[in-house]
C-alpha atoms as a PDB file:
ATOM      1  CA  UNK A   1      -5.924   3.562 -11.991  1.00  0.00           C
ATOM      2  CA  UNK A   2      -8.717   1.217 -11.857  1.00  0.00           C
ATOM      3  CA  UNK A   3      -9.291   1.552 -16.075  1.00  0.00           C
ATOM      4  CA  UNK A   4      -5.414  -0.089 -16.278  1.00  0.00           C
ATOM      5  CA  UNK A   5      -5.778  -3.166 -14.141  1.00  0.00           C
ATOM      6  CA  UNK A   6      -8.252  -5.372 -16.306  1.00  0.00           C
ATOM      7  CA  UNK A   7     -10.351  -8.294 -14.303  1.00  0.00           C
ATOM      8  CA  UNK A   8      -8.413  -6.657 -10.788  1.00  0.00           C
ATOM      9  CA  UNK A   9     -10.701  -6.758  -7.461  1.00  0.00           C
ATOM     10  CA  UNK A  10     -10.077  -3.501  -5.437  1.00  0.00           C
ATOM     11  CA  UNK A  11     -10.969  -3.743  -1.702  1.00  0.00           C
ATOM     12  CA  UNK A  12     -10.435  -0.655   0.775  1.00  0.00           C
ATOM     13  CA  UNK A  13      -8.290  -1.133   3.502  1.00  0.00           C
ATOM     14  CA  UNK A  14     -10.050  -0.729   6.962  1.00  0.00           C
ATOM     15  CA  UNK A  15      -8.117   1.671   8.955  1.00  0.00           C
ATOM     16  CA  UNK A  16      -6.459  -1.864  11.304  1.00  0.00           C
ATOM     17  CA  UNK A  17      -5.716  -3.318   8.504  1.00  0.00           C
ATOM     18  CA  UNK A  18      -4.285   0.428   6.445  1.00  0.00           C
ATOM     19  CA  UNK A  19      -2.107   0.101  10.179  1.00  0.00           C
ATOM     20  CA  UNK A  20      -0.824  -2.677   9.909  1.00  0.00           C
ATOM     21  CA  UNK A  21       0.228  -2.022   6.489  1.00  0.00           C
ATOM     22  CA  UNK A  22       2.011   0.797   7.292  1.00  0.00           C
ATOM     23  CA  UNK A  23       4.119  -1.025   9.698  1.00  0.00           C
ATOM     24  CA  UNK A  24       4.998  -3.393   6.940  1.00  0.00           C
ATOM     25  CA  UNK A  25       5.929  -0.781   4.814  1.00  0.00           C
ATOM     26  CA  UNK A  26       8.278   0.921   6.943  1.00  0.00           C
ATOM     27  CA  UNK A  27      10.099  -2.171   7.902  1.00  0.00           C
ATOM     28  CA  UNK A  28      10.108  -3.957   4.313  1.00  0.00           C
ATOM     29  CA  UNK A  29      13.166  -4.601   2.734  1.00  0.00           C
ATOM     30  CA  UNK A  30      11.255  -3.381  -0.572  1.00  0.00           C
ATOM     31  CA  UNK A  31      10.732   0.012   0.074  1.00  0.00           C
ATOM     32  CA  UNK A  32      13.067   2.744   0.629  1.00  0.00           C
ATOM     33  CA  UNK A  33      13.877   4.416   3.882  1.00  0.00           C
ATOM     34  CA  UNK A  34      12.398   7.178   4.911  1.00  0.00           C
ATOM     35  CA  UNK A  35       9.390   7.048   7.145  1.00  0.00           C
ATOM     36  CA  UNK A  36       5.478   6.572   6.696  1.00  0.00           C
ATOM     37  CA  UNK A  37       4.044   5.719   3.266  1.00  0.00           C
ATOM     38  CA  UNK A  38       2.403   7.843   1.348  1.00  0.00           C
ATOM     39  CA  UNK A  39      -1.059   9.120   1.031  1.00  0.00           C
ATOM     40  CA  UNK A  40      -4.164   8.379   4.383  1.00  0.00           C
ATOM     41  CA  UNK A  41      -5.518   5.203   2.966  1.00  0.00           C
ATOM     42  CA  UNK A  42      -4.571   1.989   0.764  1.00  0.00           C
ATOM     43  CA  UNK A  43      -6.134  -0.291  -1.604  1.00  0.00           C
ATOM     44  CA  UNK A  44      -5.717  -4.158  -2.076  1.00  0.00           C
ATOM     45  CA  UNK A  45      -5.260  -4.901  -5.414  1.00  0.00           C
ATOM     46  CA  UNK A  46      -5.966  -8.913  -6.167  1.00  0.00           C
ATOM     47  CA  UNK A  47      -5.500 -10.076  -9.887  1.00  0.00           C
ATOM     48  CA  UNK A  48      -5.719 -14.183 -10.212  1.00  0.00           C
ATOM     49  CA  UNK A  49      -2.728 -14.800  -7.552  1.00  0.00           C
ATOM     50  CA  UNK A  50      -1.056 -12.290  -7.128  1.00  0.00           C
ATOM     51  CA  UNK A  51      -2.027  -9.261  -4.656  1.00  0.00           C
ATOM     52  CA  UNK A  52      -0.531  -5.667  -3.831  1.00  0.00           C
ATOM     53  CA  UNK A  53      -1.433  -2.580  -1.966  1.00  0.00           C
ATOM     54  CA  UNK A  54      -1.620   0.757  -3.600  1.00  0.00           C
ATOM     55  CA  UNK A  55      -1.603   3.748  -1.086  1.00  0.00           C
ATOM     56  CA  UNK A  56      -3.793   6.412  -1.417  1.00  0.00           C
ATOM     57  CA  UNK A  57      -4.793  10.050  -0.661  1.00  0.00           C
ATOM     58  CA  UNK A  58      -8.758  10.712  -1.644  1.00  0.00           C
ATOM     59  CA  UNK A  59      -9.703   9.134  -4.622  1.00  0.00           C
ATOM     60  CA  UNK A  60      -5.797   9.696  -5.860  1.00  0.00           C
ATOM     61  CA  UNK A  61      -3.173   6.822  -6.245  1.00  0.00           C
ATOM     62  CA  UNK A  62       0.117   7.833  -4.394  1.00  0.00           C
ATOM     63  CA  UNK A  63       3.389   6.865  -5.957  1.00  0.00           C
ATOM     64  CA  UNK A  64       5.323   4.243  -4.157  1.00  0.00           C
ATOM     65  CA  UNK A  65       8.758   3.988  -4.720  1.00  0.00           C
ATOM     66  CA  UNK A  66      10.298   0.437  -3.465  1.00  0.00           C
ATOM     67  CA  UNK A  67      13.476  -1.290  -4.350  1.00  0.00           C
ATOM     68  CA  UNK A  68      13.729  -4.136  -7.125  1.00  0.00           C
ATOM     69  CA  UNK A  69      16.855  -5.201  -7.382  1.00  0.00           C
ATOM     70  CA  UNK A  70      19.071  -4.454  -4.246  1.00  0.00           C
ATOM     71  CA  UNK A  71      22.238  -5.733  -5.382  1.00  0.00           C
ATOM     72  CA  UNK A  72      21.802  -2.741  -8.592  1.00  0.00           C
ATOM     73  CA  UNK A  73      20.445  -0.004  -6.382  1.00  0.00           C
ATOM     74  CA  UNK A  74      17.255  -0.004  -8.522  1.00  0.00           C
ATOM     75  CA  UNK A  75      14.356   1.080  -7.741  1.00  0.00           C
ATOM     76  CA  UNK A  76      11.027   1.567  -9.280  1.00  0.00           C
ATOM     77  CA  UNK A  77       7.206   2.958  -8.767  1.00  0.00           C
ATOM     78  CA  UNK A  78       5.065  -0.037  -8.478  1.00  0.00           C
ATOM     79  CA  UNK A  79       2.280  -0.742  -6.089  1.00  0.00           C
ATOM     80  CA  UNK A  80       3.641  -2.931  -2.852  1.00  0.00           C
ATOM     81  CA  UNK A  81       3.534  -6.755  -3.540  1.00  0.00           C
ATOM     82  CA  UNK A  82       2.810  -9.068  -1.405  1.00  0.00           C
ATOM     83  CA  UNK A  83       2.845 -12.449  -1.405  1.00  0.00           C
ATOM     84  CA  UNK A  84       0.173 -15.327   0.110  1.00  0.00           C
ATOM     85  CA  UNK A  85       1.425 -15.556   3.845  1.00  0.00           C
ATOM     86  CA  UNK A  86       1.091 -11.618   4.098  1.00  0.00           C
ATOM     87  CA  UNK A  87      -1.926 -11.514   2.119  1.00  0.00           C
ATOM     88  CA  UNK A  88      -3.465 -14.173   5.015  1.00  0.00           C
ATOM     89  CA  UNK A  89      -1.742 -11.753   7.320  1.00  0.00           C
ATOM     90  CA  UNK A  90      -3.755  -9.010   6.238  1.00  0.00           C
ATOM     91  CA  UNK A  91      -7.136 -10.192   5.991  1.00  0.00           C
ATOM     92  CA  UNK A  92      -6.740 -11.440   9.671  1.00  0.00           C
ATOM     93  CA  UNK A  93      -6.402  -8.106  11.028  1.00  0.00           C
ATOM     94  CA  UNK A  94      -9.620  -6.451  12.441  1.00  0.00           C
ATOM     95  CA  UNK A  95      -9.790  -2.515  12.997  1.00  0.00           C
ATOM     96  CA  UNK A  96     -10.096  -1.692  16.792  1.00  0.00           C
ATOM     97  CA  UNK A  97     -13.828   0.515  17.477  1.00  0.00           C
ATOM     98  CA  UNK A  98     -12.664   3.565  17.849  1.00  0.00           C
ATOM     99  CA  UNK A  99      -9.808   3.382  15.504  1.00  0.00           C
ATOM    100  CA  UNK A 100      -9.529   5.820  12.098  1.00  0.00           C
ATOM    101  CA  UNK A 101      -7.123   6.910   9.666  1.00  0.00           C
ATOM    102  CA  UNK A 102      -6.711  10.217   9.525  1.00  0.00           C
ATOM    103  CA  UNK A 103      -6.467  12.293   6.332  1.00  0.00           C
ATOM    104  CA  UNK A 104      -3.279  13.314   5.482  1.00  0.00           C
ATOM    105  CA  UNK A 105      -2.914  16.610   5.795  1.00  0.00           C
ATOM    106  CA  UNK A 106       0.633  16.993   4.336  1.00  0.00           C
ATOM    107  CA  UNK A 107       1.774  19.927   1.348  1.00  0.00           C
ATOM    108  CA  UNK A 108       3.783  17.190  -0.396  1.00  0.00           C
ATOM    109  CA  UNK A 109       2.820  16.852  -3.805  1.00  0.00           C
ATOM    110  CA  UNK A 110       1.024  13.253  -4.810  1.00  0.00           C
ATOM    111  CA  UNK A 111       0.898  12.082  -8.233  1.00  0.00           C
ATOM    112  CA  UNK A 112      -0.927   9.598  -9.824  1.00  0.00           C
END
């Protein structure tokens, strides 16, 4: 994944911030209903000014299905966009001491 995004910064989540995330993504208008995101961990993805979070399992991108055009019904598998005042949002949070992510565990099948 890494190879495709040319002059992209990658940062790891820490688990508060992978947390908070995951709250976002269950309540965003942008991605489908359904519960938790996929994969135990997430990267930000920053390229000039824009910024996104990839979720991921291991060293494995998850697919992340999320809704572009409501009004159609169509959706597609991008990474989760977000824009400045979430990006701020997210580099505010701090991860508690004893706080992890645990792996995810699951048998559903991840693809890249």
């Amino acid at each position: 994944m890494k190879a495709s995004f040319k002059n992209a910064k990658f940062t790891p989540l820490s688990p508060g911030q992978f947390h908070f995330m995951a709250g976002v993504y269950v309540a965003s208008p942008v991605t489908p209903p359904g519960g938790m995101p996929p994969g135990d961990g997430a990267l930000l993805i920053e390229i000039k000014d824009k910024a996104a979070v990839v979720w991921t399992r291991g060293k494995q991108a998850c697919v992340t299905q999320i809704v572009v055009d409501a009004e159609r019904h169509l959706t597609a598998y991008l990474p989760l966009p977000l824009n400045a005042s979430l990006l701020a949002l997210l580099r505010s949070v701090k991860t508690g001491a004893n706080e992890t992510s645990p792996p995810d565990d699951s048998s559903e099948e991840r693809k890249l």
